[in-house]
C-alpha atoms as a PDB file:
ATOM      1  CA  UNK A   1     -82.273-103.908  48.502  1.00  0.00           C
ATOM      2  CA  UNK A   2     -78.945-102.946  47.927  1.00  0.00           C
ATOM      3  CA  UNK A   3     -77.812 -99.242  47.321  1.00  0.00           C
ATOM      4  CA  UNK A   4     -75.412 -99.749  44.440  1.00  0.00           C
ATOM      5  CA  UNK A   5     -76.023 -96.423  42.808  1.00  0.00           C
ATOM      6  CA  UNK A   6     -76.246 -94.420  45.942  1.00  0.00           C
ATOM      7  CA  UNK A   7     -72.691 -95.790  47.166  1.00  0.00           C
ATOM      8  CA  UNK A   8     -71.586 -94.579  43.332  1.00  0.00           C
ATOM      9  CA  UNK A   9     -73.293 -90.926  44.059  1.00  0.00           C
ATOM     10  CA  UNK A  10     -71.803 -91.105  47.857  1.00  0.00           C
ATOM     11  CA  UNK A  11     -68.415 -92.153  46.274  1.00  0.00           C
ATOM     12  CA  UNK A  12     -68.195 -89.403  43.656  1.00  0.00           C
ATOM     13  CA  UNK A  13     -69.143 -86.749  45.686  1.00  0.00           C
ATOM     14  CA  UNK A  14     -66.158 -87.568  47.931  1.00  0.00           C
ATOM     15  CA  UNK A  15     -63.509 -87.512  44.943  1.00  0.00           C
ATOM     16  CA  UNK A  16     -63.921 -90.724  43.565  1.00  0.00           C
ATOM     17  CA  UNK A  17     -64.631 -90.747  39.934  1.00  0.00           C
ATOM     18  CA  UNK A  18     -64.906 -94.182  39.761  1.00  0.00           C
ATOM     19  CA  UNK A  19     -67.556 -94.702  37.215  1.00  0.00           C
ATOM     20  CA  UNK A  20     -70.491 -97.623  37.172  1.00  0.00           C
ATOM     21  CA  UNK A  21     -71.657-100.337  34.499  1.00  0.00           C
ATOM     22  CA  UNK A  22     -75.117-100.765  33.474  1.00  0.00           C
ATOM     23  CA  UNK A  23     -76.240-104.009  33.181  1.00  0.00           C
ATOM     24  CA  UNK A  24     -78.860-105.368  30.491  1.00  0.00           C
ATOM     25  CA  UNK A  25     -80.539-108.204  30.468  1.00  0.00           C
ATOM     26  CA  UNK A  26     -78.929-109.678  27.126  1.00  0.00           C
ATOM     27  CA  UNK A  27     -75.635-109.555  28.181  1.00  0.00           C
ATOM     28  CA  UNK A  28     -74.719-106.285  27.280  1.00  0.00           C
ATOM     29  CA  UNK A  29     -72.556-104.167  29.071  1.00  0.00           C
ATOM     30  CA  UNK A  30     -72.158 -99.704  29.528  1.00  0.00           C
ATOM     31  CA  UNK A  31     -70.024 -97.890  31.264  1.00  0.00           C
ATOM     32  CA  UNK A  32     -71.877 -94.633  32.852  1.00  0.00           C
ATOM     33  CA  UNK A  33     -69.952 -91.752  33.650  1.00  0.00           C
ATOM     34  CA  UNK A  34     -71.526 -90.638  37.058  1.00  0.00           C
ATOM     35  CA  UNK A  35     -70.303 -86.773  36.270  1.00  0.00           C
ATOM     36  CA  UNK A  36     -73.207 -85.309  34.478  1.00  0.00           C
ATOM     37  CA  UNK A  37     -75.689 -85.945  37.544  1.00  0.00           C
ATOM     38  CA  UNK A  38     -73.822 -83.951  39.304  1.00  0.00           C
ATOM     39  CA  UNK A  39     -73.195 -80.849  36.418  1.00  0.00           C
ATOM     40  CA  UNK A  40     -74.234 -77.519  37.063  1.00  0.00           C
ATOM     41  CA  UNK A  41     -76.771 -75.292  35.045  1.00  0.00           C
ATOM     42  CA  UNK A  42     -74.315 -74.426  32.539  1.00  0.00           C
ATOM     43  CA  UNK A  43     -73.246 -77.648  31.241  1.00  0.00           C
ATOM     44  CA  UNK A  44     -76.883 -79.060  31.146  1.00  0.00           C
ATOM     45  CA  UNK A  45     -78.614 -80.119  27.737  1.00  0.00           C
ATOM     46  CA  UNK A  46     -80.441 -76.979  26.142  1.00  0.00           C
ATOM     47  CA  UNK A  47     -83.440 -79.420  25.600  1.00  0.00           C
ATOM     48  CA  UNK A  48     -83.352 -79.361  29.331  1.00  0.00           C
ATOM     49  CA  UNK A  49     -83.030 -75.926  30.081  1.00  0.00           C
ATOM     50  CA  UNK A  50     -85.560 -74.881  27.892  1.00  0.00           C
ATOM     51  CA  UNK A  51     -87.971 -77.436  29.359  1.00  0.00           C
ATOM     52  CA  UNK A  52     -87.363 -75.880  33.080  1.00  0.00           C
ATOM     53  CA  UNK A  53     -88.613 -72.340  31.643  1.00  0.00           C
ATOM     54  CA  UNK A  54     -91.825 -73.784  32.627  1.00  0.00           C
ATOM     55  CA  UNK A  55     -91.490 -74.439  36.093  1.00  0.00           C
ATOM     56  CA  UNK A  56     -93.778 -73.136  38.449  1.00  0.00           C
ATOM     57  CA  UNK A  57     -95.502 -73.135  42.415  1.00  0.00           C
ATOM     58  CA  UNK A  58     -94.326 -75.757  44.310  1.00  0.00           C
ATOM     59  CA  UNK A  59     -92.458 -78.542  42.728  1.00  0.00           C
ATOM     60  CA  UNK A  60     -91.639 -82.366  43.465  1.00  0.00           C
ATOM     61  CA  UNK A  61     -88.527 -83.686  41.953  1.00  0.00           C
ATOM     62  CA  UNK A  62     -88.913 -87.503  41.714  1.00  0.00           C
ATOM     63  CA  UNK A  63     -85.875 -89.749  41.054  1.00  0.00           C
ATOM     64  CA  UNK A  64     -83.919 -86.149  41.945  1.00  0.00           C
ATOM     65  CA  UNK A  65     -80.234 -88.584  42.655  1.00  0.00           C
ATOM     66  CA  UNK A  66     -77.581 -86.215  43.779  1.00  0.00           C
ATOM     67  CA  UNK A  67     -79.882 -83.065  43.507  1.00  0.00           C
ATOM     68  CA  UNK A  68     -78.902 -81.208  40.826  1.00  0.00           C
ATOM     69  CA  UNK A  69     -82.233 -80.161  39.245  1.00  0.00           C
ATOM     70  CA  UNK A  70     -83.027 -79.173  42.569  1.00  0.00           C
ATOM     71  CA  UNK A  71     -80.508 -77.190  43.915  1.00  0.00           C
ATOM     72  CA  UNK A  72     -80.784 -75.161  40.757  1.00  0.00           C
ATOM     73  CA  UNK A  73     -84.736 -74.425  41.634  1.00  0.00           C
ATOM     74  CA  UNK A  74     -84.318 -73.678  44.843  1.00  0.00           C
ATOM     75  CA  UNK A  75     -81.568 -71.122  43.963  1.00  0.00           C
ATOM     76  CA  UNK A  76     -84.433 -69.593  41.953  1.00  0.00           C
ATOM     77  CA  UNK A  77     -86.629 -69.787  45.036  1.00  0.00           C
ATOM     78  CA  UNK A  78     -88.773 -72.424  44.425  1.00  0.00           C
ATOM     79  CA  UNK A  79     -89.620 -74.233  46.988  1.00  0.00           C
ATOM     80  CA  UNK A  80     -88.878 -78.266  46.179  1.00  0.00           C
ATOM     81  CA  UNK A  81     -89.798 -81.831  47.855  1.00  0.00           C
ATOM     82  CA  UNK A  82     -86.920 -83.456  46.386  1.00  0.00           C
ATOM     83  CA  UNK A  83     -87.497 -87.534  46.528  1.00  0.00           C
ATOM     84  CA  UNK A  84     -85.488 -90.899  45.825  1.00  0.00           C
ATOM     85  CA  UNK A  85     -85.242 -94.543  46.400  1.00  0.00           C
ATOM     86  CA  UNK A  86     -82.000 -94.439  46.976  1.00  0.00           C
ATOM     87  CA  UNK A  87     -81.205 -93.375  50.583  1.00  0.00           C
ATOM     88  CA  UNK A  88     -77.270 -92.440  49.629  1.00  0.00           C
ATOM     89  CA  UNK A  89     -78.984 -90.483  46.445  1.00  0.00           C
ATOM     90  CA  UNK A  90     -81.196 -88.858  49.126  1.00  0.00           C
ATOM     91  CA  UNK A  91     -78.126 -88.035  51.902  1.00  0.00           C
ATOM     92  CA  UNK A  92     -75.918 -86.681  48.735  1.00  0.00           C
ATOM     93  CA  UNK A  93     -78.673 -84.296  48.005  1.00  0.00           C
ATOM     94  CA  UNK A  94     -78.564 -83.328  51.453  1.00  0.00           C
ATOM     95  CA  UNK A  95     -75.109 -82.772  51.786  1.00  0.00           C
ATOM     96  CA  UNK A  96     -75.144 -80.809  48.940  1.00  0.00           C
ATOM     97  CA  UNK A  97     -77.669 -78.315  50.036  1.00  0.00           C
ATOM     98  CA  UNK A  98     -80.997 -80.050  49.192  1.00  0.00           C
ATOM     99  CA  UNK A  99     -83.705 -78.338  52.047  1.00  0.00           C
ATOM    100  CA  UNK A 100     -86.101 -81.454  51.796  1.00  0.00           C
ATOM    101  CA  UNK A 101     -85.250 -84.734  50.453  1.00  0.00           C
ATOM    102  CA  UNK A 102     -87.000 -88.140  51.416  1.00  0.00           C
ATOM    103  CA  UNK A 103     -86.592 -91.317  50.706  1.00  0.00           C
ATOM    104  CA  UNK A 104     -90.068 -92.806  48.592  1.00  0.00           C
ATOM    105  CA  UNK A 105     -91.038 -94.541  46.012  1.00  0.00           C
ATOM    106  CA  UNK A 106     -92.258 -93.078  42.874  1.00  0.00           C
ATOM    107  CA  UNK A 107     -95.183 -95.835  43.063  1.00  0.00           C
ATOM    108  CA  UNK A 108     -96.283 -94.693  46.731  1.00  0.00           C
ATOM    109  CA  UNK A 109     -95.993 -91.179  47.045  1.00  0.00           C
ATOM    110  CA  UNK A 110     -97.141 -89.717  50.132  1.00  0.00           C
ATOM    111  CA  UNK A 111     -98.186 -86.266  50.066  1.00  0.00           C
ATOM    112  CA  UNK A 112    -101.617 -84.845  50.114  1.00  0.00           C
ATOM    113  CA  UNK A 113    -103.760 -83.668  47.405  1.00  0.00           C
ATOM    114  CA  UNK A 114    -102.979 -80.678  45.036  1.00  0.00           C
ATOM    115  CA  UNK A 115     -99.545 -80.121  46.926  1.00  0.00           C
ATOM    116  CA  UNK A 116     -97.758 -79.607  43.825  1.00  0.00           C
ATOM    117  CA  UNK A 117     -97.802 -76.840  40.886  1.00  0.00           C
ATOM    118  CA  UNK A 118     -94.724 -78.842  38.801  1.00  0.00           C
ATOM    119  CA  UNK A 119     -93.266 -82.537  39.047  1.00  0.00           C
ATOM    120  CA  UNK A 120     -90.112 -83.326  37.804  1.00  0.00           C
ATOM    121  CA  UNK A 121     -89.671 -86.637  35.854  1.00  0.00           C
ATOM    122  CA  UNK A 122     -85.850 -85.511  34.518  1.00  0.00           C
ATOM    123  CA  UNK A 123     -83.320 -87.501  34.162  1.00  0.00           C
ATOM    124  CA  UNK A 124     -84.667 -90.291  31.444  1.00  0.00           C
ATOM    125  CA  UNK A 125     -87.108 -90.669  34.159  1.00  0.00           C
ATOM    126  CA  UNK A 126     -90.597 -90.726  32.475  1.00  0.00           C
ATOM    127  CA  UNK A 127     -90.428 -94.811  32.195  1.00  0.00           C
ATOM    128  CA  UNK A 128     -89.811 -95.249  35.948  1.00  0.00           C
ATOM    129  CA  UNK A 129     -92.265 -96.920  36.626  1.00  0.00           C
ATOM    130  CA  UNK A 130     -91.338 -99.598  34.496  1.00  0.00           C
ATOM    131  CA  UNK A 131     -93.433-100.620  31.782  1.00  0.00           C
ATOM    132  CA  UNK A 132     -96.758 -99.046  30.054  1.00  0.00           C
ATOM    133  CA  UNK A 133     -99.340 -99.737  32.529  1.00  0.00           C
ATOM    134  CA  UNK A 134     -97.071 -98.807  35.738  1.00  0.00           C
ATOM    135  CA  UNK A 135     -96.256 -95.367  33.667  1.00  0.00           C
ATOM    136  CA  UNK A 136    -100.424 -94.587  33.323  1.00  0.00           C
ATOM    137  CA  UNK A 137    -100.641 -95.374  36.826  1.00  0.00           C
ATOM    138  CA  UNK A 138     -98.047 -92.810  38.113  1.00  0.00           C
ATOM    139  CA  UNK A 139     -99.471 -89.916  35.236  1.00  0.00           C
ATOM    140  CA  UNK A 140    -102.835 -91.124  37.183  1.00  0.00           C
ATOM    141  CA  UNK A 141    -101.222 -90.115  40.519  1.00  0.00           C
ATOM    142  CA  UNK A 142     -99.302 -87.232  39.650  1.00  0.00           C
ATOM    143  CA  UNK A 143    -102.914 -86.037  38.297  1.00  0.00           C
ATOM    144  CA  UNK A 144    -104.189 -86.215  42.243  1.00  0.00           C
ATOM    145  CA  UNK A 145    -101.207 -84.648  43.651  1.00  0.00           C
ATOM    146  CA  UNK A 146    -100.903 -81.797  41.596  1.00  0.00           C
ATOM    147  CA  UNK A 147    -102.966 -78.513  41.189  1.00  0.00           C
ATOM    148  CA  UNK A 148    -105.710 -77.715  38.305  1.00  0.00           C
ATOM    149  CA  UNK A 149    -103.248 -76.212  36.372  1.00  0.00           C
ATOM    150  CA  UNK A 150     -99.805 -78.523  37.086  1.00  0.00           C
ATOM    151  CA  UNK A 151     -97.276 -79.228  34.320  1.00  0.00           C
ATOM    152  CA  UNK A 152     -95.256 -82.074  34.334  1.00  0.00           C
ATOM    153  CA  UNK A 153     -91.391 -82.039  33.169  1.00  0.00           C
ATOM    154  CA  UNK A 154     -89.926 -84.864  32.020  1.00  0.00           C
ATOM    155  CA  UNK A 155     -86.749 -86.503  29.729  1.00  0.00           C
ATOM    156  CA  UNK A 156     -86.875 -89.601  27.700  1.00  0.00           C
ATOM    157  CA  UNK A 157     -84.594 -90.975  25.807  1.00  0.00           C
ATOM    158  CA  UNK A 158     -86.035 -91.637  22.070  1.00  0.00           C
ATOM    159  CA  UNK A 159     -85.010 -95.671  21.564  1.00  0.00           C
ATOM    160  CA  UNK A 160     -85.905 -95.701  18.125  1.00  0.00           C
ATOM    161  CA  UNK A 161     -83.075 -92.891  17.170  1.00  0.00           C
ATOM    162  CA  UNK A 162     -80.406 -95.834  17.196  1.00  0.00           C
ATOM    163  CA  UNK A 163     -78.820 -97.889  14.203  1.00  0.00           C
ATOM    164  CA  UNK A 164     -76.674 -99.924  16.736  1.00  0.00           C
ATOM    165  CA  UNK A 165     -77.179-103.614  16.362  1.00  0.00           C
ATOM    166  CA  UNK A 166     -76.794-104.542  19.771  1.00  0.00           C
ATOM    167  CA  UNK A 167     -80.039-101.867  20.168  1.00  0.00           C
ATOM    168  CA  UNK A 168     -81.808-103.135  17.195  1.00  0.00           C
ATOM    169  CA  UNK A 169     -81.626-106.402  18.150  1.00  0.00           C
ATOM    170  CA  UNK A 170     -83.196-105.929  21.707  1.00  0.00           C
ATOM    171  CA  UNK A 171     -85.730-104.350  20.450  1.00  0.00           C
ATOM    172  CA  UNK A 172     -86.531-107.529  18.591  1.00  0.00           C
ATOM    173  CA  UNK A 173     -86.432-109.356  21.613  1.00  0.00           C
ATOM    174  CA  UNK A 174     -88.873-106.800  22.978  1.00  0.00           C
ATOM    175  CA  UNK A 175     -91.518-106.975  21.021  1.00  0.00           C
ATOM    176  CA  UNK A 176     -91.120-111.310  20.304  1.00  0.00           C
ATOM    177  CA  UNK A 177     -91.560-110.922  24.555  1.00  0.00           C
ATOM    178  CA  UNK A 178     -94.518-108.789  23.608  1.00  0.00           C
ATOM    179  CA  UNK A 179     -93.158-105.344  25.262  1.00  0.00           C
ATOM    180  CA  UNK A 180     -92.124-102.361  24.187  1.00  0.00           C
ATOM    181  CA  UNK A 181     -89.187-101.889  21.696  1.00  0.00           C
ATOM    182  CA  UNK A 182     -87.739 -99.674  24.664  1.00  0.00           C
ATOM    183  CA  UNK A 183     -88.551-101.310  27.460  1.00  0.00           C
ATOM    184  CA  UNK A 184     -84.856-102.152  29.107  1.00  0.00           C
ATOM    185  CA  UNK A 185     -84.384-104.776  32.379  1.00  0.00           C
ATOM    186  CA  UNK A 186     -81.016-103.511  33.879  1.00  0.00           C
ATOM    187  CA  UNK A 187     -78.854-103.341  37.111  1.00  0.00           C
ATOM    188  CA  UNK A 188     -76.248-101.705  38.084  1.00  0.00           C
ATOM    189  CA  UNK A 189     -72.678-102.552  39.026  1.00  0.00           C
ATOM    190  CA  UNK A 190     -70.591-100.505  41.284  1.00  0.00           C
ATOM    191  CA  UNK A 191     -67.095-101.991  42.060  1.00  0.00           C
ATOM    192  CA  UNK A 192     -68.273-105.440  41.961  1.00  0.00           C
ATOM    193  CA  UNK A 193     -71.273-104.907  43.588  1.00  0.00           C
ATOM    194  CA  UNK A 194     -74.408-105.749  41.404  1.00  0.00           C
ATOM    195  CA  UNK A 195     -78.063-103.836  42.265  1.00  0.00           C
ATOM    196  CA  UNK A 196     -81.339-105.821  41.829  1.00  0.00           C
ATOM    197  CA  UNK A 197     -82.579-105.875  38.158  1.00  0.00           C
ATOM    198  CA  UNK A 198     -85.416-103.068  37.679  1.00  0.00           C
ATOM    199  CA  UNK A 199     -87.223-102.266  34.583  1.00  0.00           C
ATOM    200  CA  UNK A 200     -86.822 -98.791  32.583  1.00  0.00           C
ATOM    201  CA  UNK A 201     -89.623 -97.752  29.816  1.00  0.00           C
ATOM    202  CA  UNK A 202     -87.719 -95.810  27.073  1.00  0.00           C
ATOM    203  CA  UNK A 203     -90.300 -94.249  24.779  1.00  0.00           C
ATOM    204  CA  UNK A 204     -90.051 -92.112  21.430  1.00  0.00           C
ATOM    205  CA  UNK A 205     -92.611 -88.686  21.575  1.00  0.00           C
ATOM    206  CA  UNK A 206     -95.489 -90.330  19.272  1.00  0.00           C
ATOM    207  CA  UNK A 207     -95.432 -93.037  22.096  1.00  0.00           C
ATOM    208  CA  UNK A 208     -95.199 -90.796  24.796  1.00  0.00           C
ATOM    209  CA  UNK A 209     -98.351 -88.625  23.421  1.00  0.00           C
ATOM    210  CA  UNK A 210    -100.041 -92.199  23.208  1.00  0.00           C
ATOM    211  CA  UNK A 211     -99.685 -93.264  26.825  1.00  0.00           C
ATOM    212  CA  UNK A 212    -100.942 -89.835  28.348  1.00  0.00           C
ATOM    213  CA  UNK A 213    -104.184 -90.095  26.036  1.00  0.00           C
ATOM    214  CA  UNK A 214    -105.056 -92.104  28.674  1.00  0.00           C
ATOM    215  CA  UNK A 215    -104.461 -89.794  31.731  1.00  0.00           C
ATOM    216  CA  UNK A 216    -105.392 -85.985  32.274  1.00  0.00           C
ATOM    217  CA  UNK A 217    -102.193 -85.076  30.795  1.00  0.00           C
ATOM    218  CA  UNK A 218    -101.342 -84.106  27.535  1.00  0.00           C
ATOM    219  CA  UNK A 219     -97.778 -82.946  25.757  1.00  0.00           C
ATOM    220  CA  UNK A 220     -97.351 -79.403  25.512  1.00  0.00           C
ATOM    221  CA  UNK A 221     -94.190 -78.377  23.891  1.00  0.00           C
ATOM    222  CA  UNK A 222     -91.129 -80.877  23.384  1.00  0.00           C
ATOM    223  CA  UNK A 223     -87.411 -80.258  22.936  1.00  0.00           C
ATOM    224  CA  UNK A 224     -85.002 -82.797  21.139  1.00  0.00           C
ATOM    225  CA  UNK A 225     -81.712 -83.173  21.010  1.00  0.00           C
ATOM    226  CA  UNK A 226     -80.383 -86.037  19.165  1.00  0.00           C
ATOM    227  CA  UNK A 227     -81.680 -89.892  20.680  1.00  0.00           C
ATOM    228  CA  UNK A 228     -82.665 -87.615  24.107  1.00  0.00           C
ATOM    229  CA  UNK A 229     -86.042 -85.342  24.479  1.00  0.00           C
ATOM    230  CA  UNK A 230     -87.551 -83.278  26.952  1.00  0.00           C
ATOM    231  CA  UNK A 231     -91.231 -82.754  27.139  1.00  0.00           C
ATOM    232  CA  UNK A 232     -93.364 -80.232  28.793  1.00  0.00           C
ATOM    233  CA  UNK A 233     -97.008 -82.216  30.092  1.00  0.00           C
ATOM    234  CA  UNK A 234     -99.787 -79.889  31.401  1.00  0.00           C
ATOM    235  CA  UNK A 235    -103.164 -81.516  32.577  1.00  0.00           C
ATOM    236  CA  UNK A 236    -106.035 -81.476  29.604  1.00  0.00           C
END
């Protein structure tokens, strides 16, 4: 698989700003600023911020990128397994001071039972796994890996808090496809080089609540900031 967003986070933190498209399926086309995953504390989100009041124990940072979640953590001495499947993302983090960062999948997550007080799912990162079903699978994992008492932080962005009609009309292709309105198949170009097409759940908070009915976790406090949310889980 090629590492199209790595060589844009290995790029960037040399000097280059150069930024990267994201792909969609229907033909459309965004340009994505690669800045703001590397931004320190102060220029985060608030919705953010406030959602990492709740960090505790030992925490695992999945889809962590360049690091910047983190770095911040451990500078308040937490101790962090910092994780990626991008193995630029991963060497980034290192180079920027990162104390443990592997290269894994979200879906096979190797770590023992109850090794974790806090996961992080930041970074529009609660749909990772990809659709519905993969995302109830991963809450049902997170559940094993994670102590009686865990909370999980994550950010979503809300789909339905658009009136674009490039938006609106993918989400009517969605749901005549029979998925969710949110549910986006992208890549990702980097100087003419084009990733493999994944698939990204987007999810709005009533939807969110819906999905971890089915798991051990439930939503304990949420934090919205225009079409972006963060959301504070903690095992029921």
């Amino acid at each position: 698989m090629m590492d199209v967003f790595g060589e844009a986070f290995m790029a960037f933190h040399r000097g280059d700003p150069t930024p990267c498209k994201i792909h969609r399926d229907d033909g459309y086309v965004q340009e994505q600023d690669l800045a703001p995953y590397f931004h320190e504390y102060q220029q985060w989100p608030d919705h953010e911020k406030k959602a990492l009041e709740y960090v505790k124990g030992r925490v695992l940072d999945i889809g962590c990128g360049p690091g910047r979640h983190s770095l911040y953590l451990q500078h308040k001495n937490f101790e962090v397994v910092a994780i990626d499947i991008s193995p630029l993302a991963v060497e980034v983090a290192r180079l920027r001071g990162v104390r443990d960062s592997r290269v894994m999948l979200a879906s096979d997550l190797d770590f023992s039972p109850r090794s974790f007080d806090t996961v992080l799912l930041i970074g529009n990162n609660f749909g990772i796994a990809g659709n519905i079903e993969g995302t109830k699978k991963l809450l049902n994992l997170l559940d094993e890996l994670t102590t009686r008492n865990a909370r999980l932080i994550t950010t979503c962005r809300n789909p339905l808090q658009t009136n674009k009609p490039e938006h609106l009309a993918y989400h009517d292709l969605n749901r005549r496809r029979g998925r969710p309105p949110g549910q986006v198949t992208i890549r990702i170009e980097y100087k003419g080089q084009l990733g493999d097409w994944f698939d990204l759940l987007m999810v709005d908070p009533e939807a969110m609540a819906q999905i971890c009915a089915d798991s051990h976790w439930g939503v304990d406090a949420l934090f919205e900031s225009e079409d972006m949310y963060s959301a504070v889980l903690r095992k029921q």
